[in-house]
Protein backbone atom coordinates (compact mmCIF):
# COMPACT_ATOMS: atom_id res chain seq x y z
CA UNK A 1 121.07 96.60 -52.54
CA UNK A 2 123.11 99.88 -52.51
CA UNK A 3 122.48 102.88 -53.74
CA UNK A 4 125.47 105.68 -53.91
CA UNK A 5 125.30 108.84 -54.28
CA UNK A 6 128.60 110.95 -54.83
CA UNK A 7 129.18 114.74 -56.12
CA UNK A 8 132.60 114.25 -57.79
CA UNK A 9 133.35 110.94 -59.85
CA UNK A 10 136.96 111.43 -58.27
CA UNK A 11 135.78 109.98 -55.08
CA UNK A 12 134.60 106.91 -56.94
CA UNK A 13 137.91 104.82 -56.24
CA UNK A 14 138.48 105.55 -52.27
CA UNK A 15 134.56 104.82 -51.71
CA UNK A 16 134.52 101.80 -53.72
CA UNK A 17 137.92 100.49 -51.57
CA UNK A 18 136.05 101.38 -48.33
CA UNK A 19 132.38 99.55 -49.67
CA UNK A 20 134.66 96.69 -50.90
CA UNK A 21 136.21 96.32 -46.82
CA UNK A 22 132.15 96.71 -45.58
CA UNK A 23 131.47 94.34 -47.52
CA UNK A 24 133.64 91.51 -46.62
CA UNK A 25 133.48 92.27 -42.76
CA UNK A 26 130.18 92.26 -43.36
CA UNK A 27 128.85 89.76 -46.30
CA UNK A 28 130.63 86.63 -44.94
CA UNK A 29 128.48 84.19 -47.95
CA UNK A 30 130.26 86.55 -50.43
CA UNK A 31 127.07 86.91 -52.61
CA UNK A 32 127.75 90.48 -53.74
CA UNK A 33 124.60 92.82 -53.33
CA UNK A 34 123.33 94.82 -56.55
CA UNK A 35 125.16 98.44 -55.93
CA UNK A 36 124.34 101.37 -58.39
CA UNK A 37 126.51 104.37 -58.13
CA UNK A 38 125.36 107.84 -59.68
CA UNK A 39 127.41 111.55 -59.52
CA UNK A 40 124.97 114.21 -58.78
CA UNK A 41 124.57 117.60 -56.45
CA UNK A 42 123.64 116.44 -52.83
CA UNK A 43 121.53 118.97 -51.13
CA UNK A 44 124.58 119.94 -48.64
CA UNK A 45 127.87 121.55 -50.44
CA UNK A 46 129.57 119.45 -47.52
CA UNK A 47 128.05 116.52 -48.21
CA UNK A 48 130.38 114.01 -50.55
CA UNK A 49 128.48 110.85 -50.57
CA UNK A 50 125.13 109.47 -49.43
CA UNK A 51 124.34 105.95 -49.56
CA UNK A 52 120.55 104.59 -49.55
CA UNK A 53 120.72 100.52 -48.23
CA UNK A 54 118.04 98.08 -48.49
CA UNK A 55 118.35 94.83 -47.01
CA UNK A 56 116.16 91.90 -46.77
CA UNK A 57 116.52 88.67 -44.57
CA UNK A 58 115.48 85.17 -45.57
């Protein structure tokens, strides 16, 4: 599961290119994790995104 965090919605379509190339280098079953993405103020002005990860093995 992802969680992203971004301050400007008009970084949405560059970080969802980049996630989509982390994901297939690193998903190789192709069963798409759950991702929510929310615009909000990060407590940095330089920060742009933050992403919270949670993974789980079987």
């Amino acid at each position: 599961m992802f969680r992203v965090y971004l301050t400007t919605r008009d970084d949405f379509a560059a970080m969802n290119e980049v996630y989509g190339e982390f994901i297939r280098e690193n998903v190789p079953s192709g069963l798409l994790p759950s991702r929510t993405t929310v615009f909000v103020d990060l407590p940095h002005e330089v920060m742009l995104v933050d992403i919270d990860a949670l993974a789980v093995t079987a």
